[in-house]
PDB file of N, CA and C in Angstrom:
ATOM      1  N   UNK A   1       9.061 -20.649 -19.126  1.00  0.00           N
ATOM      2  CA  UNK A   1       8.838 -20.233 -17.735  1.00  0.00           C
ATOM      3  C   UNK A   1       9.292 -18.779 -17.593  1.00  0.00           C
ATOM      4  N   UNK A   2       8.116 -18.138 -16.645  1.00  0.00           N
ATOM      5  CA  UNK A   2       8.731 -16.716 -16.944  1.00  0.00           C
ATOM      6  C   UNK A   2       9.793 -16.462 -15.513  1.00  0.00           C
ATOM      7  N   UNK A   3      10.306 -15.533 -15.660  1.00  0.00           N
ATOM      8  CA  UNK A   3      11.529 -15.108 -14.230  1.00  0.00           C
ATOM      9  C   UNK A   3      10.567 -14.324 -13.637  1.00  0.00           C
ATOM     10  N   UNK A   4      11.188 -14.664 -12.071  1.00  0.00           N
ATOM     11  CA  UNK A   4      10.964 -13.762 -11.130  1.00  0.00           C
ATOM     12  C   UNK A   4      12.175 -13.005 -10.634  1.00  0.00           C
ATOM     13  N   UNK A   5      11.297 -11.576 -10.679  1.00  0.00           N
ATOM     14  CA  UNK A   5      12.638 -10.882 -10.608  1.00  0.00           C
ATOM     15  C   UNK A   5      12.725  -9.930  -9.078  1.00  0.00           C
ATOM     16  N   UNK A   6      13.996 -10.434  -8.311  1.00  0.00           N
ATOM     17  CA  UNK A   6      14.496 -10.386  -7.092  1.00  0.00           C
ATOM     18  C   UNK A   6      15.360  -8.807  -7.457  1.00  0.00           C
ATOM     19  N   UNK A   7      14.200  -7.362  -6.251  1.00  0.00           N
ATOM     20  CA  UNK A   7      15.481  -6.344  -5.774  1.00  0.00           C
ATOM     21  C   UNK A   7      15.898  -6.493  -4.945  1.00  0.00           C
ATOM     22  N   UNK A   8      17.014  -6.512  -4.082  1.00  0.00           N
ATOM     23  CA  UNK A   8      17.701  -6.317  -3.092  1.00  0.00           C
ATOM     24  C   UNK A   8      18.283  -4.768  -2.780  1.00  0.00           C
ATOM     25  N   UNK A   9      17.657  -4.860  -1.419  1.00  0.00           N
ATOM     26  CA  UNK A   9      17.950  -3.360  -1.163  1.00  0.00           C
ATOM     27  C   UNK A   9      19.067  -3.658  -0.091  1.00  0.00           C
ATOM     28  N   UNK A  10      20.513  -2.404   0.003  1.00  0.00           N
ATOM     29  CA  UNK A  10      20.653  -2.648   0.898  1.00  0.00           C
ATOM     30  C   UNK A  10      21.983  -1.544   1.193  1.00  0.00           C
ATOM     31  N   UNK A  11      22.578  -1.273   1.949  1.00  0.00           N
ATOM     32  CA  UNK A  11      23.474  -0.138   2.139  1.00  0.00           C
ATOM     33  C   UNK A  11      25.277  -0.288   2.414  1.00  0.00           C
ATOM     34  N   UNK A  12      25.811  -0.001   2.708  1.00  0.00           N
ATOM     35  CA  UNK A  12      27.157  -0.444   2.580  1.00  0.00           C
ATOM     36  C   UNK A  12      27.191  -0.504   3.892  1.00  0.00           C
ATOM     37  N   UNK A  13      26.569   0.134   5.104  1.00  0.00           N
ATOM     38  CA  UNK A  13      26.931   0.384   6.130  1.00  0.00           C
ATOM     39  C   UNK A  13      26.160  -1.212   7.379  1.00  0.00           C
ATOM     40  N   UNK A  14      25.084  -1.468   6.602  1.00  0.00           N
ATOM     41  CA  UNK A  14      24.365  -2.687   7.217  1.00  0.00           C
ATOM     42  C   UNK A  14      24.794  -3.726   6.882  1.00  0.00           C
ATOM     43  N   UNK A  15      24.825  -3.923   8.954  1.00  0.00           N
ATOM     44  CA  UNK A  15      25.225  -5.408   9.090  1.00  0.00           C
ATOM     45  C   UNK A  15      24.273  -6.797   8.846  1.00  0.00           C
ATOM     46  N   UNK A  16      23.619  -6.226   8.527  1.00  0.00           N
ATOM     47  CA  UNK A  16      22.831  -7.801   7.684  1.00  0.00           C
ATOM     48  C   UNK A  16      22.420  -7.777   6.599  1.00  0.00           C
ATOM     49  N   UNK A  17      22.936  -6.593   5.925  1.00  0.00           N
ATOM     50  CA  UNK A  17      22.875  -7.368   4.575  1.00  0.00           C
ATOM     51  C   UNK A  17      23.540  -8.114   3.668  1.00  0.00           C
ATOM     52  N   UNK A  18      25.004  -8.493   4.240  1.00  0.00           N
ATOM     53  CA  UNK A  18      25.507  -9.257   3.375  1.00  0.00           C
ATOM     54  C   UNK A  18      25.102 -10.764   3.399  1.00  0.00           C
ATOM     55  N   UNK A  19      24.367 -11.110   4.956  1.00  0.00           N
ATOM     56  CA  UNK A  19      23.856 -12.582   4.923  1.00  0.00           C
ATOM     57  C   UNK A  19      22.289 -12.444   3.952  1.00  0.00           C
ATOM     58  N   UNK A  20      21.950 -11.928   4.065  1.00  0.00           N
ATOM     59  CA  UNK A  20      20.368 -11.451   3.105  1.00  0.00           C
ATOM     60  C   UNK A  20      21.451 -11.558   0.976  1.00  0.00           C
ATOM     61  N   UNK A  21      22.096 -11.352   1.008  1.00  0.00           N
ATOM     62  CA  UNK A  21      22.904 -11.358  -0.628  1.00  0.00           C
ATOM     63  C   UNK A  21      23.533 -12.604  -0.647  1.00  0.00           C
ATOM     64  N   UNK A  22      23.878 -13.332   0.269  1.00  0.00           N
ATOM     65  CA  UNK A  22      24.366 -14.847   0.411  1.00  0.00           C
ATOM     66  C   UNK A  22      22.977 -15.536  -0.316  1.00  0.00           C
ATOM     67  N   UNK A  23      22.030 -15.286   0.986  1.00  0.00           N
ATOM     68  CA  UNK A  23      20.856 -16.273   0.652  1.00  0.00           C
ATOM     69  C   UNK A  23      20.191 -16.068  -1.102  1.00  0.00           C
ATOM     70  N   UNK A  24      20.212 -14.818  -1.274  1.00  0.00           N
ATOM     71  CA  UNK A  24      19.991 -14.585  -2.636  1.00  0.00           C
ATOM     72  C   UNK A  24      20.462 -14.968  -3.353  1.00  0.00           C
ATOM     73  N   UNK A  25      21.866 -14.649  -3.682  1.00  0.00           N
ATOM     74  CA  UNK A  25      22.899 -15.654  -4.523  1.00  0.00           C
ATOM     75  C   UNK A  25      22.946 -17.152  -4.383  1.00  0.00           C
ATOM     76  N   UNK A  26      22.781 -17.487  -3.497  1.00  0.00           N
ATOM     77  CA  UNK A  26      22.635 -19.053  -3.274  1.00  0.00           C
ATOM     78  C   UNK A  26      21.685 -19.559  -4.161  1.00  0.00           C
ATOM     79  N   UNK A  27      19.979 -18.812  -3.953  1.00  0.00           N
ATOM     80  CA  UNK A  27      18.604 -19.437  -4.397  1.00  0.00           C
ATOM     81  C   UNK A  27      19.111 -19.090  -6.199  1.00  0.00           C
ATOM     82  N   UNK A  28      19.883 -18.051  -6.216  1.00  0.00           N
ATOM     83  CA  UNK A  28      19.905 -17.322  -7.648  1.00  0.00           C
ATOM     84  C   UNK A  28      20.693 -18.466  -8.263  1.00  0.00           C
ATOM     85  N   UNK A  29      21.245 -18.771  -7.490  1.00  0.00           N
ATOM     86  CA  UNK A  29      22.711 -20.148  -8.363  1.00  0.00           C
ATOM     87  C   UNK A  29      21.485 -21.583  -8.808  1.00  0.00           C
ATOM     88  N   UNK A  30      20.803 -22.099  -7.842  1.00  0.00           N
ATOM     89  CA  UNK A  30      20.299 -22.732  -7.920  1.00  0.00           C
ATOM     90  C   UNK A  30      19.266 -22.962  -8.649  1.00  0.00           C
ATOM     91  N   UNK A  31      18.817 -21.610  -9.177  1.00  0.00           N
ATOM     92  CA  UNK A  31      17.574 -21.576  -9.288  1.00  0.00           C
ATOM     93  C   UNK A  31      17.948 -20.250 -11.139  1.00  0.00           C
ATOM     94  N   UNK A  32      19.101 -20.977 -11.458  1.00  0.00           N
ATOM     95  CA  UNK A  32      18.965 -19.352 -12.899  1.00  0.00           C
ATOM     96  C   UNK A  32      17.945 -19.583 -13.864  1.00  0.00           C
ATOM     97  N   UNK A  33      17.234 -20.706 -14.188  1.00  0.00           N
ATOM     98  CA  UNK A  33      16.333 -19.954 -15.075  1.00  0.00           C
ATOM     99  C   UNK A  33      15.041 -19.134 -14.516  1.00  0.00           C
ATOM    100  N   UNK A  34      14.753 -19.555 -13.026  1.00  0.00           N
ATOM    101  CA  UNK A  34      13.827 -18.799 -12.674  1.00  0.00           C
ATOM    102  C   UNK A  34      14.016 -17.284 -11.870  1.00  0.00           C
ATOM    103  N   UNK A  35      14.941 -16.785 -12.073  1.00  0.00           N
ATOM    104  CA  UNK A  35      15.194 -15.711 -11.062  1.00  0.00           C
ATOM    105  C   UNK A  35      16.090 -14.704 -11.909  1.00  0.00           C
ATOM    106  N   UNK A  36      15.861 -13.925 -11.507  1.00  0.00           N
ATOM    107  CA  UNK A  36      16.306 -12.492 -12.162  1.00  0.00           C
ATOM    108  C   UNK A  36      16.569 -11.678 -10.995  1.00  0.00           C
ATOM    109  N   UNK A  37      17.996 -10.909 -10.452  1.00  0.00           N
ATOM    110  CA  UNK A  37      18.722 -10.802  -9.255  1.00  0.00           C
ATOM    111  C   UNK A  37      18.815  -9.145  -9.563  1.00  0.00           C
ATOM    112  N   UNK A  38      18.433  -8.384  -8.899  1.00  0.00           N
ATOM    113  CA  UNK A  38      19.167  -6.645  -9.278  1.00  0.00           C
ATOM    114  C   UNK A  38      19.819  -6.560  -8.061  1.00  0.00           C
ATOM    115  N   UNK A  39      20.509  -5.925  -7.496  1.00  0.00           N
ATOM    116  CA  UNK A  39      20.855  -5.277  -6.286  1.00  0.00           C
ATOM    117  C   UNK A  39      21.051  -3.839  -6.377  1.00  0.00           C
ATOM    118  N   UNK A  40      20.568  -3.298  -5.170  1.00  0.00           N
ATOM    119  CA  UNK A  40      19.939  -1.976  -5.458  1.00  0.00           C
ATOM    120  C   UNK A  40      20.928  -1.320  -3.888  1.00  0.00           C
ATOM    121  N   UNK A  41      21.806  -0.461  -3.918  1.00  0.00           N
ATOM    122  CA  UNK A  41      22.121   0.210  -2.937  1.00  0.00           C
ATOM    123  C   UNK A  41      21.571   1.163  -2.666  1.00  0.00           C
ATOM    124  N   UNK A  42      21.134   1.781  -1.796  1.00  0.00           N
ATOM    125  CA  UNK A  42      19.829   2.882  -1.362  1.00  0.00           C
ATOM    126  C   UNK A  42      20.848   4.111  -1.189  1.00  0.00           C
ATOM    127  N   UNK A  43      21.997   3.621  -0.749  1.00  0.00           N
ATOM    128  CA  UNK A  43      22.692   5.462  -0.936  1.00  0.00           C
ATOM    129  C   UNK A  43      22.673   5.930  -2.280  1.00  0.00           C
ATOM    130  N   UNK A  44      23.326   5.143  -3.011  1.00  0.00           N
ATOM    131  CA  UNK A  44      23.324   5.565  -4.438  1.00  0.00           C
ATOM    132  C   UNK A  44      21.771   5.719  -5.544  1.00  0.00           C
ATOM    133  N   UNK A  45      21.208   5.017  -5.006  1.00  0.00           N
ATOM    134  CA  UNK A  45      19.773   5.236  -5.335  1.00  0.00           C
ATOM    135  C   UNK A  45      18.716   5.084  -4.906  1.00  0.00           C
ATOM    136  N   UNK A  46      18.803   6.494  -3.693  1.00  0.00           N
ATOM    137  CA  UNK A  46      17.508   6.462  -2.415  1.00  0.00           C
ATOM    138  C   UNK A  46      16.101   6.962  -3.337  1.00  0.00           C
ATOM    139  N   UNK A  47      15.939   7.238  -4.729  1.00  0.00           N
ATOM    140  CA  UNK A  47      14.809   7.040  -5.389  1.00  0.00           C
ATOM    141  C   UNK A  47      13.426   5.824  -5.294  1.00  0.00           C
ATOM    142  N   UNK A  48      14.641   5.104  -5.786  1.00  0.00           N
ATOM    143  CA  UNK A  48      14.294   3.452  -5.373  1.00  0.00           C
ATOM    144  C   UNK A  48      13.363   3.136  -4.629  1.00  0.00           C
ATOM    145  N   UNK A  49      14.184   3.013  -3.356  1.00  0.00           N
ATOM    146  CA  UNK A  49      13.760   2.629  -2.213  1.00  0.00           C
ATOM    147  C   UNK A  49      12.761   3.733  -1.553  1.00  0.00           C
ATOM    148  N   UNK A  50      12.414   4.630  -1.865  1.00  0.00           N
ATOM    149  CA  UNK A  50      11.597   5.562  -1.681  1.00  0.00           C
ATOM    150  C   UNK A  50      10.082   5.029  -2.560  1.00  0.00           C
ATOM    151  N   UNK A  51      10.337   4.788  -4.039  1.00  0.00           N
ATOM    152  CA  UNK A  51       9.403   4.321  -4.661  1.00  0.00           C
ATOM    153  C   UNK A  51       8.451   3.071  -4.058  1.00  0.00           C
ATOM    154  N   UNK A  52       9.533   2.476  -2.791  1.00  0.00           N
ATOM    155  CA  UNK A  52       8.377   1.435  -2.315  1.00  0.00           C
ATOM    156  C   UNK A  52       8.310   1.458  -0.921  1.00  0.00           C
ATOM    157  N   UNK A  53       8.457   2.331  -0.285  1.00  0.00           N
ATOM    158  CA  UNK A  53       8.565   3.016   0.910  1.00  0.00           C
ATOM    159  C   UNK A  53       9.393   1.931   1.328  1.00  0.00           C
ATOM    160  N   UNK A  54      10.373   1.702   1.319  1.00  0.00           N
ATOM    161  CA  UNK A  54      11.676   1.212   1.711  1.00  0.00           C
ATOM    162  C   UNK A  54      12.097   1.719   3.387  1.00  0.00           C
ATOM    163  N   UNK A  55      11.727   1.642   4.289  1.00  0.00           N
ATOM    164  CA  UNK A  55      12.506   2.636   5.224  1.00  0.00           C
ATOM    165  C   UNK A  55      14.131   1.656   6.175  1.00  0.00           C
ATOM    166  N   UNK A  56      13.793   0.639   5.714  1.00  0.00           N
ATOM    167  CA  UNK A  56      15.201  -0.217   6.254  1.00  0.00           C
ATOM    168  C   UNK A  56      15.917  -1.168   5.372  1.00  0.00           C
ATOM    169  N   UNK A  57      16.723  -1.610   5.865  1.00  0.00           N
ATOM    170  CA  UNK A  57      17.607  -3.243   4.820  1.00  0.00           C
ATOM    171  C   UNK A  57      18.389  -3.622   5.624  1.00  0.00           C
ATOM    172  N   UNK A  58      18.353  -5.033   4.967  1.00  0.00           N
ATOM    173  CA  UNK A  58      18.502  -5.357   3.883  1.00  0.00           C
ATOM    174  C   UNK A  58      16.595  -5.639   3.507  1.00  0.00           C
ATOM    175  N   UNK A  59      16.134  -5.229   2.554  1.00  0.00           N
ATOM    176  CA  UNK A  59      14.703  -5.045   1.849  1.00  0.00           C
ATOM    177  C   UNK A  59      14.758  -6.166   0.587  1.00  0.00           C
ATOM    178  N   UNK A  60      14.086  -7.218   0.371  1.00  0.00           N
ATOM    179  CA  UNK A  60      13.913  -8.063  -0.880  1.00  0.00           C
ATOM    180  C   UNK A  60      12.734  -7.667  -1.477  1.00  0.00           C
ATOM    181  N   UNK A  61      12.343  -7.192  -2.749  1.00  0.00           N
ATOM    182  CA  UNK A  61      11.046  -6.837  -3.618  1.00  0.00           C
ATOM    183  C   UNK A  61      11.099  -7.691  -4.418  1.00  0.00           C
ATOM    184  N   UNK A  62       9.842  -8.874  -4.537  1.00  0.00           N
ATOM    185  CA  UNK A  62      10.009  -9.509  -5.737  1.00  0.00           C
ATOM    186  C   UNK A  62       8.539  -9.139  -6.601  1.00  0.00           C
ATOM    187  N   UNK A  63       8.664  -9.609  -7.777  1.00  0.00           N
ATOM    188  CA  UNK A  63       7.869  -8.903  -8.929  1.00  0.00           C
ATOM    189  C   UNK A  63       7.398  -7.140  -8.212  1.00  0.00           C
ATOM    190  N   UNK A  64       7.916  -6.665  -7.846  1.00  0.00           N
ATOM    191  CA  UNK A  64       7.746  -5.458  -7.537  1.00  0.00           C
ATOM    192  C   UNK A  64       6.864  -5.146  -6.110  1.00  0.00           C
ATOM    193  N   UNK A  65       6.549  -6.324  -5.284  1.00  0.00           N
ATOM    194  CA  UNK A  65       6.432  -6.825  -3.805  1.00  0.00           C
ATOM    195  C   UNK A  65       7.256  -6.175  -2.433  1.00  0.00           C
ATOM    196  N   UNK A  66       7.433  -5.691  -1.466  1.00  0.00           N
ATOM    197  CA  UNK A  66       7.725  -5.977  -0.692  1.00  0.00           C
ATOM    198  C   UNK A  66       7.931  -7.397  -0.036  1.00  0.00           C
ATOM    199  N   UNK A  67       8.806  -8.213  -0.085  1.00  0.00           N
ATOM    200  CA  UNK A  67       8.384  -9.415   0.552  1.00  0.00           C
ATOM    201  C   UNK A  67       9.306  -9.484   1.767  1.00  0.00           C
ATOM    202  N   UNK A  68      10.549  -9.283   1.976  1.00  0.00           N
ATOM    203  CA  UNK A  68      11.162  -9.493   3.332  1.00  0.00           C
ATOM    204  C   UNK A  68      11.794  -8.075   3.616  1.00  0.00           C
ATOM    205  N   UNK A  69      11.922  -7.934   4.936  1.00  0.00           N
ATOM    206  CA  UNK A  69      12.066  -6.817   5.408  1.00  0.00           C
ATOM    207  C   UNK A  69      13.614  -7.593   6.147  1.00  0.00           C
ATOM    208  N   UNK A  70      14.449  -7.396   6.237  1.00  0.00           N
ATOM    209  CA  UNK A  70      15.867  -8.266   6.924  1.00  0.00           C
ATOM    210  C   UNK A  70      15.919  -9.606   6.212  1.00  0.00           C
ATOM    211  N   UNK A  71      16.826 -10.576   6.391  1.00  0.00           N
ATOM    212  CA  UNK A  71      17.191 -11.399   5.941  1.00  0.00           C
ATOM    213  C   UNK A  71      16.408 -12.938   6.394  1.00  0.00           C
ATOM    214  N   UNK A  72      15.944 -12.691   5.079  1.00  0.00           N
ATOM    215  CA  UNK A  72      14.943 -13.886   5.810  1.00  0.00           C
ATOM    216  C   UNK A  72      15.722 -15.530   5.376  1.00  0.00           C
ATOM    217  N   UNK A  73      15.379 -16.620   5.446  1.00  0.00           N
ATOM    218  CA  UNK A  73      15.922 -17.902   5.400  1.00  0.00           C
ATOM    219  C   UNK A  73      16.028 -18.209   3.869  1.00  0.00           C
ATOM    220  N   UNK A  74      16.841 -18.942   3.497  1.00  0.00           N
ATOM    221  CA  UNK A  74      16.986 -20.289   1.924  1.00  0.00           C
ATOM    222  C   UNK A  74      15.910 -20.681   1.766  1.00  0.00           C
ATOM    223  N   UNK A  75      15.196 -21.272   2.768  1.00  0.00           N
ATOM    224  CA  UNK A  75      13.426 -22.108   2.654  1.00  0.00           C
ATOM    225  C   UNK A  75      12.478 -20.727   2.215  1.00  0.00           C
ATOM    226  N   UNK A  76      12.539 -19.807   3.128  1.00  0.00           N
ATOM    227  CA  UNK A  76      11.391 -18.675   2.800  1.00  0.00           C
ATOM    228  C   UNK A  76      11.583 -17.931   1.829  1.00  0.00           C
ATOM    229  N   UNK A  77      12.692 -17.578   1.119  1.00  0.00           N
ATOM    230  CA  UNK A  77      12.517 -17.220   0.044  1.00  0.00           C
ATOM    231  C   UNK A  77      12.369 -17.819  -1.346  1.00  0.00           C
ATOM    232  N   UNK A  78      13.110 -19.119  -1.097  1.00  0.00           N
ATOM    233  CA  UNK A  78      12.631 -20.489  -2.357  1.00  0.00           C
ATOM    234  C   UNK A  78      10.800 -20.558  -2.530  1.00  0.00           C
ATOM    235  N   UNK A  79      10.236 -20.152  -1.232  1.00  0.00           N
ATOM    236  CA  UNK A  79       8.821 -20.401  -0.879  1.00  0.00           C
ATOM    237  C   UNK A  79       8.254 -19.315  -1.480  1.00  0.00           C
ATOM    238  N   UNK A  80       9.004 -18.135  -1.374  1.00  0.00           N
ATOM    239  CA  UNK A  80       8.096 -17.148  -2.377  1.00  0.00           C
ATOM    240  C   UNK A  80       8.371 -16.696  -3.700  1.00  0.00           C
ATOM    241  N   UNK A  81       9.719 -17.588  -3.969  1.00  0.00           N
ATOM    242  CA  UNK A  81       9.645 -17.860  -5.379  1.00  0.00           C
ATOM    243  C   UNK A  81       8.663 -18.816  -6.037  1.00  0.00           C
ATOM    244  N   UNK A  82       8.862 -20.099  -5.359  1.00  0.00           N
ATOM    245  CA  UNK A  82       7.926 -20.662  -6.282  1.00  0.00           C
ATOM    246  C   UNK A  82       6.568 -20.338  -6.095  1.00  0.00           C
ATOM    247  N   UNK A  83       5.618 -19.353  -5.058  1.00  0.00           N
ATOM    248  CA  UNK A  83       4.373 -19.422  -5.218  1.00  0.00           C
ATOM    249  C   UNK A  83       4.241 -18.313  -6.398  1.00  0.00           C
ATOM    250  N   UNK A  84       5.437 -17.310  -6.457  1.00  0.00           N
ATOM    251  CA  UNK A  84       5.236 -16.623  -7.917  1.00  0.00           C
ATOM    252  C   UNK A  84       5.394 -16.962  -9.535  1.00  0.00           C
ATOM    253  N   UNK A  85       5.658 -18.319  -9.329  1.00  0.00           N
ATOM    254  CA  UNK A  85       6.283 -19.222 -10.827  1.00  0.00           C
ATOM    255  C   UNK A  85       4.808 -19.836 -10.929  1.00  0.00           C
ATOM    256  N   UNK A  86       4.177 -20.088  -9.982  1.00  0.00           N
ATOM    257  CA  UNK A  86       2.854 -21.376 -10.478  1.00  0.00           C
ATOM    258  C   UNK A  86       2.025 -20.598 -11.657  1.00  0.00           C
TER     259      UNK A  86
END
């Protein structure tokens, strides 16, 4: 099975991204052979987040996707993991 691999964008200063790195870590615990986790801070590397026009966070990119823009739920992101595993 191949991994899907989860960026997390997000800044030291935003207040929602530490519930958006919960939900990640959670699906990531649950879920290690299918998931591959980076976390990406945009101060330290506003390249990044530039490369995918990033303009807020907490930002989730999976296989190189935009997929949530803020912190989305345990269900919705399990949901767009597995439609990228089939």
């Amino acid at each position: 099975m191949s991994k899907v691999k989860i960026e997390l964008f997000t800044s030291p200063m935003c207040p929602h991204c530490p519930a958006a790195k919960r939900v990640v870590e959670e699906v990531a615990n649950e879920m290690p052979d299918a998931v591959e986790v980076e976390y990406i801070n945009v101060m330290e590397n506003p390249q990044k987040a530039v490369e995918y026009g990033i303009m807020a966070v907490p930002t989730i990119v999976i296989n190189g996707e935009v997929e949530f823009i803020g912190a989305p739920t345990k269900e919705a992101l399990v949901e767009a993991i597995k439609k990228r595993l089939q």
